[in-house]
C-alpha atoms as a PDB file:
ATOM      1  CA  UNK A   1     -17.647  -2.820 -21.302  1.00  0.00           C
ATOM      2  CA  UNK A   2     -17.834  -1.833 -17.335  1.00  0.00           C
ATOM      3  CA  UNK A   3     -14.661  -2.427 -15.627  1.00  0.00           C
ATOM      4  CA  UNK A   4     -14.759  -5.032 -13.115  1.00  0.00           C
ATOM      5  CA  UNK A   5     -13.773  -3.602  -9.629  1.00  0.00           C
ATOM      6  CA  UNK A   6     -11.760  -6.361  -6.633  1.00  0.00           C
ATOM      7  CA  UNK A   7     -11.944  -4.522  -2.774  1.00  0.00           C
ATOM      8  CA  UNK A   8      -8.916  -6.425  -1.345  1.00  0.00           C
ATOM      9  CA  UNK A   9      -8.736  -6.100   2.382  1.00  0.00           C
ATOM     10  CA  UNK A  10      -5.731  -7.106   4.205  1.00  0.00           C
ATOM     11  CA  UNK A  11      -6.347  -8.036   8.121  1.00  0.00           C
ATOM     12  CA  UNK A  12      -4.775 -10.131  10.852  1.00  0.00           C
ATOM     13  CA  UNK A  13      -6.485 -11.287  14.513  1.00  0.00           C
ATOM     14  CA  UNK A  14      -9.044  -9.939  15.794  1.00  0.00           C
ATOM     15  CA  UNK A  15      -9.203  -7.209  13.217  1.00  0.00           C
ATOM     16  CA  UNK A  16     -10.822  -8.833  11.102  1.00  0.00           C
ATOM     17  CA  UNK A  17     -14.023  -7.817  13.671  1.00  0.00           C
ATOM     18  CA  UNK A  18     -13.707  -4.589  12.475  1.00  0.00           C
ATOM     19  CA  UNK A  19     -14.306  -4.102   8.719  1.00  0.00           C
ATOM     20  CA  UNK A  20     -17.775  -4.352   8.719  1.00  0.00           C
ATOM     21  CA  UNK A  21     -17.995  -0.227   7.869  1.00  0.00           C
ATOM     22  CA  UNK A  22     -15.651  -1.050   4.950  1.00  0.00           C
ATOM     23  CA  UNK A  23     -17.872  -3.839   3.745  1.00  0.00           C
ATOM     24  CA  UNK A  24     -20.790  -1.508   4.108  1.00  0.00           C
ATOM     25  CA  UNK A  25     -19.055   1.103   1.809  1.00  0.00           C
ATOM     26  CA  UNK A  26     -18.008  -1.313  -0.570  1.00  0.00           C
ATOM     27  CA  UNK A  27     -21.436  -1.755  -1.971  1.00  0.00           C
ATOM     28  CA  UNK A  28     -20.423  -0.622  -5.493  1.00  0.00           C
ATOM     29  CA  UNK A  29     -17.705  -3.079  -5.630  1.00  0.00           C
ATOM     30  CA  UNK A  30     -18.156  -5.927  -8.193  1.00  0.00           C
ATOM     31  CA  UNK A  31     -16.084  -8.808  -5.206  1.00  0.00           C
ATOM     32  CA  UNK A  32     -14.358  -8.626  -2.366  1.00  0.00           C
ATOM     33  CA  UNK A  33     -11.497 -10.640  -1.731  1.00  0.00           C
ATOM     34  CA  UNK A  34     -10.464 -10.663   2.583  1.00  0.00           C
ATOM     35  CA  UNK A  35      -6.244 -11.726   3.373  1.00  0.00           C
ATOM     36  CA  UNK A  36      -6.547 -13.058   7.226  1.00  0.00           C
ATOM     37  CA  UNK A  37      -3.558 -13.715   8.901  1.00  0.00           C
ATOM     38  CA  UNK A  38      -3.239 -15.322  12.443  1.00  0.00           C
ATOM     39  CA  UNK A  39       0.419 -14.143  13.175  1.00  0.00           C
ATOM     40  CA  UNK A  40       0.578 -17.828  14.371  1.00  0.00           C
ATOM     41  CA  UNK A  41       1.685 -21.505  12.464  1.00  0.00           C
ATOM     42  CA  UNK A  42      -1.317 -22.209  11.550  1.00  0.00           C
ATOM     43  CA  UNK A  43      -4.216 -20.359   9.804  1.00  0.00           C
ATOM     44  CA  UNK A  44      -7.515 -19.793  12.060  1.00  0.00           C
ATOM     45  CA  UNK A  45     -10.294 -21.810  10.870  1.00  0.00           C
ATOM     46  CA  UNK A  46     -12.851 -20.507   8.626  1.00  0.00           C
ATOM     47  CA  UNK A  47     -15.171 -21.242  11.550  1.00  0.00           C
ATOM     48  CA  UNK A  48     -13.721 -19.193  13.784  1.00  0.00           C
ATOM     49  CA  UNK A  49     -13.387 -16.200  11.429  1.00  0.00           C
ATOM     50  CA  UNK A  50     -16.985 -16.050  11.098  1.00  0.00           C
ATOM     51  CA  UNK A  51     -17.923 -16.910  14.718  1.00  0.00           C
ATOM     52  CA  UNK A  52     -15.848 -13.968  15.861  1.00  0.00           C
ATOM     53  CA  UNK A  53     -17.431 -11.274  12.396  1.00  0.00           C
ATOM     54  CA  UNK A  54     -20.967 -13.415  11.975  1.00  0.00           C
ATOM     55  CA  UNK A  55     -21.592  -9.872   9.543  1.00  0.00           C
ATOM     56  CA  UNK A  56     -18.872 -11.819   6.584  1.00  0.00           C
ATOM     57  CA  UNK A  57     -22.182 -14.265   5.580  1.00  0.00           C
ATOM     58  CA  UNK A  58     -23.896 -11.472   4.183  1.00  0.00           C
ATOM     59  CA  UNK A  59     -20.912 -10.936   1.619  1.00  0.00           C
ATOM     60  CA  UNK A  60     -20.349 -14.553   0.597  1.00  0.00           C
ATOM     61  CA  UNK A  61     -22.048 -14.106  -2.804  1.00  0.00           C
ATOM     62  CA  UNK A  62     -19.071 -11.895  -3.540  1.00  0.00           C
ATOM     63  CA  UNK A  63     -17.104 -12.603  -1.368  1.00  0.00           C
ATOM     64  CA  UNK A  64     -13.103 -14.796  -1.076  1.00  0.00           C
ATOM     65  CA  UNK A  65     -12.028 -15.373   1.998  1.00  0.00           C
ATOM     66  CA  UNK A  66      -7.889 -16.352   2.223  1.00  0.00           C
ATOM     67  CA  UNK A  67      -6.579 -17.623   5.601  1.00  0.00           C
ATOM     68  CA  UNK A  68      -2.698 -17.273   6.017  1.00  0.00           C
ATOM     69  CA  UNK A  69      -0.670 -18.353   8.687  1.00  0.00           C
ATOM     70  CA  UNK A  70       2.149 -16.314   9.815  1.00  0.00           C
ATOM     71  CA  UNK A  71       2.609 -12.287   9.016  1.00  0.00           C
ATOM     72  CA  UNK A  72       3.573  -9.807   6.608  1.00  0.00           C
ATOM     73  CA  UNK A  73       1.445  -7.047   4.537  1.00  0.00           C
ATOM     74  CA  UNK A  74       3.555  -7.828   1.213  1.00  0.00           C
ATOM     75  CA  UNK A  75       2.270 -11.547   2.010  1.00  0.00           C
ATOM     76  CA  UNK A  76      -1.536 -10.355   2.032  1.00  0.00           C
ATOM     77  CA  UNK A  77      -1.210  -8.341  -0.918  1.00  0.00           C
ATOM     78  CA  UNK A  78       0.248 -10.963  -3.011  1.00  0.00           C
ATOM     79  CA  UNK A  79      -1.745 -13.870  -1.869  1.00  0.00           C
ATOM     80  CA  UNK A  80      -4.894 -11.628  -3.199  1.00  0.00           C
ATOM     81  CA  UNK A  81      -3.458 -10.391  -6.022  1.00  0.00           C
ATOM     82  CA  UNK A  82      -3.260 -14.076  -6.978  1.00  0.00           C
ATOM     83  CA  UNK A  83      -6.682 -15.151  -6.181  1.00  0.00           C
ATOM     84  CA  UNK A  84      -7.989 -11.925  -8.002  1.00  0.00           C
ATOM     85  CA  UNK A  85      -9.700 -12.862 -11.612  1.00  0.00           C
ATOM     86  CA  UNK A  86      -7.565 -11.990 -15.138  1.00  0.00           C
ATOM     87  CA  UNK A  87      -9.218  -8.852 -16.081  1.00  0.00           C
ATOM     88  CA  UNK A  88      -9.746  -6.700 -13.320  1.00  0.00           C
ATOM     89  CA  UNK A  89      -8.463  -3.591 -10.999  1.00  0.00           C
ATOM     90  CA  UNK A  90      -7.584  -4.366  -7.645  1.00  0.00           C
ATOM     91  CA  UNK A  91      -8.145  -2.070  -4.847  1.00  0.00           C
ATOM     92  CA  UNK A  92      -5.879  -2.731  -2.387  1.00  0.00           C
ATOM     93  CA  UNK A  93      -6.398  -1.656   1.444  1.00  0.00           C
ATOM     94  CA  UNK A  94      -6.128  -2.478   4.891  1.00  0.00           C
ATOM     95  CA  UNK A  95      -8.646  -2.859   7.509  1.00  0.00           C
ATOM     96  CA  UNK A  96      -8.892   0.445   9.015  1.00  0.00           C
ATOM     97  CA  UNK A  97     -10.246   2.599   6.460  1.00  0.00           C
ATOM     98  CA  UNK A  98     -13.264   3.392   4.783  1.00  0.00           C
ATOM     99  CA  UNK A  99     -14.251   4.191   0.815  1.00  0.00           C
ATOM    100  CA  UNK A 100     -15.568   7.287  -0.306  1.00  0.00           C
ATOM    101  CA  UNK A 101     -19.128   7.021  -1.462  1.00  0.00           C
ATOM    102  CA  UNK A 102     -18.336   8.187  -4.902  1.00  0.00           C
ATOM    103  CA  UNK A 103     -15.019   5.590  -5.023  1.00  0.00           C
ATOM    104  CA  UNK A 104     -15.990   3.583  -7.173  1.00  0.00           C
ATOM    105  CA  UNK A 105     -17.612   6.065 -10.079  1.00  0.00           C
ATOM    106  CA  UNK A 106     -14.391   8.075  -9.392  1.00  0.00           C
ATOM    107  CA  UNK A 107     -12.401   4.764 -10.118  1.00  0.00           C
ATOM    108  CA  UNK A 108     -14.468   4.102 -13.613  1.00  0.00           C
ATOM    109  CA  UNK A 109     -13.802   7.371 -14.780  1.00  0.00           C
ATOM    110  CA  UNK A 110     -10.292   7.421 -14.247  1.00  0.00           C
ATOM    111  CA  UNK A 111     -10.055   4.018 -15.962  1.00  0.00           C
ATOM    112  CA  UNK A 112     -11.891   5.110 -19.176  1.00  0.00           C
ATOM    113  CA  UNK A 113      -9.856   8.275 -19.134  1.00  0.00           C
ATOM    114  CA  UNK A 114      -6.477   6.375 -18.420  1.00  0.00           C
ATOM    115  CA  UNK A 115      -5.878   4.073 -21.234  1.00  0.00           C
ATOM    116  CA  UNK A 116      -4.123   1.122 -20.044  1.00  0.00           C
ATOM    117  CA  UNK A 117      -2.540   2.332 -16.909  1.00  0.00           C
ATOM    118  CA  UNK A 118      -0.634  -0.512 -14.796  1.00  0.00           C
ATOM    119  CA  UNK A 119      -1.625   1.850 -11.436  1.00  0.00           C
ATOM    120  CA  UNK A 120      -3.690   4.891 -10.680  1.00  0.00           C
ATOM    121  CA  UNK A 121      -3.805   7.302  -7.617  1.00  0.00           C
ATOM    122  CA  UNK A 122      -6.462   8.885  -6.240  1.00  0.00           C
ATOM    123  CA  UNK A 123      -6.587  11.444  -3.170  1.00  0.00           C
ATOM    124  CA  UNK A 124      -7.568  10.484   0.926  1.00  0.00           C
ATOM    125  CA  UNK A 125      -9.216  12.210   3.468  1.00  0.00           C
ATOM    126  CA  UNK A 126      -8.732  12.200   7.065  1.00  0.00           C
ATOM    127  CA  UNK A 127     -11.453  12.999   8.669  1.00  0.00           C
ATOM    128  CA  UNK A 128     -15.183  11.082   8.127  1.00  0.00           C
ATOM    129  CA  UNK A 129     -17.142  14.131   6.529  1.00  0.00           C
ATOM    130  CA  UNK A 130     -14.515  14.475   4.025  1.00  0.00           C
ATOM    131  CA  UNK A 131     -13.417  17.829   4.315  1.00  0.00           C
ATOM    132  CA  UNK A 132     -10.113  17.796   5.290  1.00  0.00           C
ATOM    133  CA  UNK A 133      -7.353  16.027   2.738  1.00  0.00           C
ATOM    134  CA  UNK A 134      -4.978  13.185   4.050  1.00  0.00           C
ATOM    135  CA  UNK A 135      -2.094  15.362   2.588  1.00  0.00           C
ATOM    136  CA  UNK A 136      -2.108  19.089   1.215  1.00  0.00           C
ATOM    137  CA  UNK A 137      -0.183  18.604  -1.888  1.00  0.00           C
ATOM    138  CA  UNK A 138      -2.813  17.001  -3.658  1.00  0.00           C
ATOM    139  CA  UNK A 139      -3.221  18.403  -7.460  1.00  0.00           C
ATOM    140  CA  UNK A 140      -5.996  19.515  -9.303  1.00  0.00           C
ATOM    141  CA  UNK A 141      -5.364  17.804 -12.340  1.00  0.00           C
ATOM    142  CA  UNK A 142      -4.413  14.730 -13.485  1.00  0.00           C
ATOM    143  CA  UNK A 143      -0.830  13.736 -14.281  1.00  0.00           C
ATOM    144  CA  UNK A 144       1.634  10.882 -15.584  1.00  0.00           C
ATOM    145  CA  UNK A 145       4.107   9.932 -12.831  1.00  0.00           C
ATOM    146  CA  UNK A 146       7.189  10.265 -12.877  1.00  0.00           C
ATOM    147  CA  UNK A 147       9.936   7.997 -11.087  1.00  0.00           C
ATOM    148  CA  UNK A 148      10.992  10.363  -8.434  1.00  0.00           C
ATOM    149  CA  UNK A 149       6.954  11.336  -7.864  1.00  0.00           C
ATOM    150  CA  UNK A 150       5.801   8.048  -7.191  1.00  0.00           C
ATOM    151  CA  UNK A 151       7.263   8.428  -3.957  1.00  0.00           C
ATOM    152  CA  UNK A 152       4.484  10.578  -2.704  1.00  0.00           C
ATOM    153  CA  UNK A 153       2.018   7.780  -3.290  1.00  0.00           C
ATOM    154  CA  UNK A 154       0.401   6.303  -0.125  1.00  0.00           C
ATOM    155  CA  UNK A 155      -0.774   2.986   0.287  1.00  0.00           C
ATOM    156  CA  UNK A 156      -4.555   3.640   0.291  1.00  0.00           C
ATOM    157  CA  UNK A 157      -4.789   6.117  -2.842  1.00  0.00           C
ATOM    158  CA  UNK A 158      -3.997   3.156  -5.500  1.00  0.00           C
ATOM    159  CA  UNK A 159      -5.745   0.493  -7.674  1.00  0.00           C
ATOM    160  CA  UNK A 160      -3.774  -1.872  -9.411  1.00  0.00           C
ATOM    161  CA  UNK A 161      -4.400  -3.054 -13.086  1.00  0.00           C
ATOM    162  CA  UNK A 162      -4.302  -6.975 -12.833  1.00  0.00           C
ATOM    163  CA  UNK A 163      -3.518  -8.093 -15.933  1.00  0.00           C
ATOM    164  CA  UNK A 164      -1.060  -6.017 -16.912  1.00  0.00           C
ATOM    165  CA  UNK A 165       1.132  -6.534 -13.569  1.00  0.00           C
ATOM    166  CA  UNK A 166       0.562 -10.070 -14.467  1.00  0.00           C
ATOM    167  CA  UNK A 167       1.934 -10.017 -17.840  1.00  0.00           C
ATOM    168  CA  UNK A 168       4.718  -7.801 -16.532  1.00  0.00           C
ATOM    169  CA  UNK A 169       5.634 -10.175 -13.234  1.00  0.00           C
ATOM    170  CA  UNK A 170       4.556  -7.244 -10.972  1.00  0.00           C
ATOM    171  CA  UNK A 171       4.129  -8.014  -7.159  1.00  0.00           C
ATOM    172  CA  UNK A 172       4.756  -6.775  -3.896  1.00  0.00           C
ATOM    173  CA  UNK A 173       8.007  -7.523  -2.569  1.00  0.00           C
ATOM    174  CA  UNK A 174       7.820  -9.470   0.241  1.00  0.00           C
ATOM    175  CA  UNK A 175      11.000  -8.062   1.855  1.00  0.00           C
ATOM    176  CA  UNK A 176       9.464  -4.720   2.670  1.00  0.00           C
ATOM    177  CA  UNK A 177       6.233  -3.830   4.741  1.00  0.00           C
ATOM    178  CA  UNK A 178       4.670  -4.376   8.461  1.00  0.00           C
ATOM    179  CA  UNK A 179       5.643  -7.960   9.373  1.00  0.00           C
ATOM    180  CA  UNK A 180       8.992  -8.058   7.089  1.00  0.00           C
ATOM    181  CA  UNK A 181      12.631  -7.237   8.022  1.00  0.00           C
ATOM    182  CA  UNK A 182      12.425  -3.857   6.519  1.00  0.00           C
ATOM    183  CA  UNK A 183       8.791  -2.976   8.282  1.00  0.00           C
ATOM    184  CA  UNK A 184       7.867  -0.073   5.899  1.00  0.00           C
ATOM    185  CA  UNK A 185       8.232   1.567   1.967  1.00  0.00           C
ATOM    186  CA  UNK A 186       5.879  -1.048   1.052  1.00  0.00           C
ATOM    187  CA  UNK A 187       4.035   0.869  -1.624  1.00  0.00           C
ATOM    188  CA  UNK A 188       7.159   3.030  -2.518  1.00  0.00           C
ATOM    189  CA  UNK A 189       8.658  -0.287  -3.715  1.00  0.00           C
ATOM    190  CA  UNK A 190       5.639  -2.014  -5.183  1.00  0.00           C
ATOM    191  CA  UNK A 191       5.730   1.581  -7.479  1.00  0.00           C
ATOM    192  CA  UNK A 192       9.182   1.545  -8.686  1.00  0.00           C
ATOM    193  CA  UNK A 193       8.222  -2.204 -10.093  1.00  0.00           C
ATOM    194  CA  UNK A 194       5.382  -1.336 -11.828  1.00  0.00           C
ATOM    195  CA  UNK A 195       7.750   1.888 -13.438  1.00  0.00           C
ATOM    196  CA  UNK A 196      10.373  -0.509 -13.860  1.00  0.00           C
ATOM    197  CA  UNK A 197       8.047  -3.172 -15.702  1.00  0.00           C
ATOM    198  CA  UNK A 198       7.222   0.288 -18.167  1.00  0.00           C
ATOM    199  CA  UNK A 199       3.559   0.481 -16.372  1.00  0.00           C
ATOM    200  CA  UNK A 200       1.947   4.151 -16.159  1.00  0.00           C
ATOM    201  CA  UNK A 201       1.118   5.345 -13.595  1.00  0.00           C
ATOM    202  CA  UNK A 202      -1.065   7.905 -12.912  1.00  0.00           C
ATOM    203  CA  UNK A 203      -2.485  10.827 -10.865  1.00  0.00           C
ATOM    204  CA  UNK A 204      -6.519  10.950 -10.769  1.00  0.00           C
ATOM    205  CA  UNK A 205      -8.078  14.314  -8.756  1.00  0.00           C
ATOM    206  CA  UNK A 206     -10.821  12.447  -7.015  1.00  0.00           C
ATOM    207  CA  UNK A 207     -11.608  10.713  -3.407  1.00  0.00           C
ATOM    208  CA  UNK A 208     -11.054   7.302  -3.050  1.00  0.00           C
ATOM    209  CA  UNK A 209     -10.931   6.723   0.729  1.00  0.00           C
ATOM    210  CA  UNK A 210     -11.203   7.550   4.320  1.00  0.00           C
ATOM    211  CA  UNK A 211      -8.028   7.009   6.768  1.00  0.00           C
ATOM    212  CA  UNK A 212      -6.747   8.815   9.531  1.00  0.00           C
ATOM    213  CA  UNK A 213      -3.932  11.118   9.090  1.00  0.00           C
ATOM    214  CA  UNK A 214      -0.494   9.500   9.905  1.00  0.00           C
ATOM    215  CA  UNK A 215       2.863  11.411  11.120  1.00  0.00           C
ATOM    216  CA  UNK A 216       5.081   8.571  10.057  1.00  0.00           C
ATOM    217  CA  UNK A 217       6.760  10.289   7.879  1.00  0.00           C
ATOM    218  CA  UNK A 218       7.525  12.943  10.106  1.00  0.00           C
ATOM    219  CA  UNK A 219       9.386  10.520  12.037  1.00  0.00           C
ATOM    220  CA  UNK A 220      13.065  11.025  12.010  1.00  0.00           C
ATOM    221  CA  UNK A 221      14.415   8.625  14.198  1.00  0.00           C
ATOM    222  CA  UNK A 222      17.339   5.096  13.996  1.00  0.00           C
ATOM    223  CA  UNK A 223      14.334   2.756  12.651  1.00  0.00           C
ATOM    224  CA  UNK A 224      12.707   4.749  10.289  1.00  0.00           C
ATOM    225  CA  UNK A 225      16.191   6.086   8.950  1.00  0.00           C
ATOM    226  CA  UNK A 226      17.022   1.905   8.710  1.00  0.00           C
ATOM    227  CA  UNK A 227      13.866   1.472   6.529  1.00  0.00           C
ATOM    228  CA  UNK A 228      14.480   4.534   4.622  1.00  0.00           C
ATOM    229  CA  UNK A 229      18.216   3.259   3.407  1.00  0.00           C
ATOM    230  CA  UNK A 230      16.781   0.049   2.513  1.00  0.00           C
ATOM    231  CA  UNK A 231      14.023   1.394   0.645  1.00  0.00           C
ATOM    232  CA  UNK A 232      16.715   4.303  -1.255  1.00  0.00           C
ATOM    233  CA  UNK A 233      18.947   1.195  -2.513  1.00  0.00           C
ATOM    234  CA  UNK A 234      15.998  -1.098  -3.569  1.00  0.00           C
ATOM    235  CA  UNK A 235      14.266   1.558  -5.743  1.00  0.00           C
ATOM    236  CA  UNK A 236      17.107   4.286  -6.673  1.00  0.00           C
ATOM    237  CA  UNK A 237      20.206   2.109  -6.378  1.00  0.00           C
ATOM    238  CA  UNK A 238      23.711   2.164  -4.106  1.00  0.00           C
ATOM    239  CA  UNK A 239      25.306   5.330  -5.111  1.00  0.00           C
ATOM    240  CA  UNK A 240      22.038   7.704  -5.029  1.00  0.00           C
ATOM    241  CA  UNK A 241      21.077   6.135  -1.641  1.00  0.00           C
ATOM    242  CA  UNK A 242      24.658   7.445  -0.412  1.00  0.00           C
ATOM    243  CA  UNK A 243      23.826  11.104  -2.039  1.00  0.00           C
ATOM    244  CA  UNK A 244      19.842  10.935  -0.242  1.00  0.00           C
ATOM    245  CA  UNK A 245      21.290   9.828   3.099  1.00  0.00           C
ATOM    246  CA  UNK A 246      23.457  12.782   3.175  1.00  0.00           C
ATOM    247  CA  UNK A 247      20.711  15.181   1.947  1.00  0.00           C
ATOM    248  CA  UNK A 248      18.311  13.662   4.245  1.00  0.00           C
ATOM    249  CA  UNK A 249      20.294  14.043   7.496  1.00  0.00           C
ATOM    250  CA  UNK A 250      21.456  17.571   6.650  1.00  0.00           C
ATOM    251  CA  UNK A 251      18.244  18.618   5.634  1.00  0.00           C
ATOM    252  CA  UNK A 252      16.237  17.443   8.436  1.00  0.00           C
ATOM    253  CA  UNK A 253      19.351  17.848  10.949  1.00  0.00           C
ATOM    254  CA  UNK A 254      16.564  20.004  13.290  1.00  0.00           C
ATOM    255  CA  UNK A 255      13.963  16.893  12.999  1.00  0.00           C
ATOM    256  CA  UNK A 256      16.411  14.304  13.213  1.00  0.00           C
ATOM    257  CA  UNK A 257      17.497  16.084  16.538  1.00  0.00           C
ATOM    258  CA  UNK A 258      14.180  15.540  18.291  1.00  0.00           C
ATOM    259  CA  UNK A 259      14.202  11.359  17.837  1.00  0.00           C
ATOM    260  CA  UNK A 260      18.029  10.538  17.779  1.00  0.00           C
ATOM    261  CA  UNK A 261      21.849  12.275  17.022  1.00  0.00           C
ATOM    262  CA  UNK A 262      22.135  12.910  13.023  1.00  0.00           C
ATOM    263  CA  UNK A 263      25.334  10.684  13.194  1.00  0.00           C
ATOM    264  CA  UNK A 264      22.830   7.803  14.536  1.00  0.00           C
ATOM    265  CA  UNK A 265      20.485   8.688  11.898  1.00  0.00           C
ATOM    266  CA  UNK A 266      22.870   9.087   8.774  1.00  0.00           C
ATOM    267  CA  UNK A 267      24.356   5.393  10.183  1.00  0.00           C
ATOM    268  CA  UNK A 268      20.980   3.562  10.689  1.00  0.00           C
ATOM    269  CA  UNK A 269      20.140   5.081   7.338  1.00  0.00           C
ATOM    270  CA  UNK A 270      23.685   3.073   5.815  1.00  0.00           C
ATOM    271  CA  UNK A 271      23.118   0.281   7.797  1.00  0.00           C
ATOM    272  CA  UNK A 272      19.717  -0.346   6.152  1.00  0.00           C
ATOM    273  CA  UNK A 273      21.076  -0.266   2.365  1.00  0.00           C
ATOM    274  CA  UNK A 274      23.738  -2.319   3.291  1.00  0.00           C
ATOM    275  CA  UNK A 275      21.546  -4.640   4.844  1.00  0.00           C
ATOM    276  CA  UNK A 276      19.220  -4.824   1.782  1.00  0.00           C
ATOM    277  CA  UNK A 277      22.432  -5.461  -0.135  1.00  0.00           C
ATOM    278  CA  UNK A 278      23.376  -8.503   2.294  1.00  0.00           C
ATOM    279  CA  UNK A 279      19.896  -9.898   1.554  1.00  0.00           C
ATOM    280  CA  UNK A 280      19.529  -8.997  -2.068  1.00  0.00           C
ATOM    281  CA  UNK A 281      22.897 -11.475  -2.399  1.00  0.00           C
ATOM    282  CA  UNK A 282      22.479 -13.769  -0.112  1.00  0.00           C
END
């Protein structure tokens, strides 16, 4: 039985004017499901959606459209994981990429070859021809992750199983992720509860998207060392958080140097897990 395939885009504004390409290279995609948010208290009309992307009524034979108010990535995510159907895998991505024109063979492969996997990852490229990888510690073969690994997972290389991270109560927390009061580690959290719920994951050598390369995470500066202490208690606890900070700012002293002073950085960095902690039991 073929493997049902859900292209969930995530978009706010005007963005939304955009994704035409990623509609285009979705053509192999069983439905499409589009998250709009307005950033405002009120959700923009359907109307107005497709009077500013008139291209969305050639999709609406496959085609859900959600309209949120407000913000927040974790938000969009969960809001189409929701309206996806029982038995399917959910690709989830935002509005600035584009999918690889073997993505979703590649993804029906990996599935038969996967047996019941709650998440696989695939590989990005940066550039539109393809020939240059979004990172360059991609493997060859395919792999079980582990739960320190998972943190090299990006956003854009997974598809989620959506049945089994219903049965197992798995979602994105809403906490983390553009829009939230921890703005990133998103994905690194989603991961750690689908390992927590006992969901594989796994490692699949092929192409699943186009995205431009990002040097986020060469960013060493007071927010991103916030985030990153936030992230460290959600997903590895108190007392390993205090051991990473300490590694972190001593082995990036030289990078932390450029953005901020590695006392600023090690105390943004405890300042974030403590925060999480404040929230977590409030």
């Amino acid at each position: 039985m073929k493997s049902t395939l859900v292209l969930g885009i995530s978009t706010a504004r005007d963005n939304i004017k955009q994704i035409q390409p990623l509609l285009e290279s979705a053509r192999d995609f069983d439905q499409i499901i589009i998250c709009h948010q307005s950033f405002e208290e009120k959700a923009a009309t359907e109307a107005a959606l497709f009077a500013i992307a008139p291209f969305l009524e050639r999709y609406l034979d496959r085609m859900t459209l959600i309209r949120q108010a407000g913000k927040g990535l974790a938000r969009s995510r969960n809001a189409i994981l929701k309206a996806c159907p029982e038995d399917v895998w959910l690709v989830p991505t935002d509005d600035d990429i584009l999918l690889h024109p073997k993505a979703a063979s590649s993804i029906l492969t990996a599935i038969k070859a996967t047996q019941n996997a709650g998440v696989i990852a695939f590989k990005a490229y940066s550039d539109p021809e393809g020939n240059v990888l979004y990172k360059n510690t991609y493997k060859e073969h395919t792999f079980r992750h582990t739960r320190f690994s998972i943190r090299s997972i990006s956003s854009i290389e997974i598809i989620v199983n959506v049945l089994l991270a219903r049965q197992k109560h798995v979602v994105w927390d809403e906490r983390f992720g553009l829009g939230a009061k921890f703005g990133g580690g998103l994905e690194n959290v989603f991961l750690q509860n689908v390992y927590d719920a006992d969901l594989s994951i796994y490692y699949w050598p092929a192409l699943l998207c186009y995205h431009p390369a990002e040097s986020s995470g060469a960013i060493f500066d007071e927010r991103k060392a916030y985030i990153r202490g936030a992230v460290a208690v959600r997903t590895l606890g108190t007392l390993f958080a205090l051991f990473l900070a300490i590694v972190t700012t001593l082995r990036h002293r030289n990078r932390i140097r450029k953005h901020t002073k590695s006392f600023s950085y090690f105390r943004s960095f405890l300042r974030g897990g403590l925060d999480f902690l404040r929230t977590k039991n409030s």
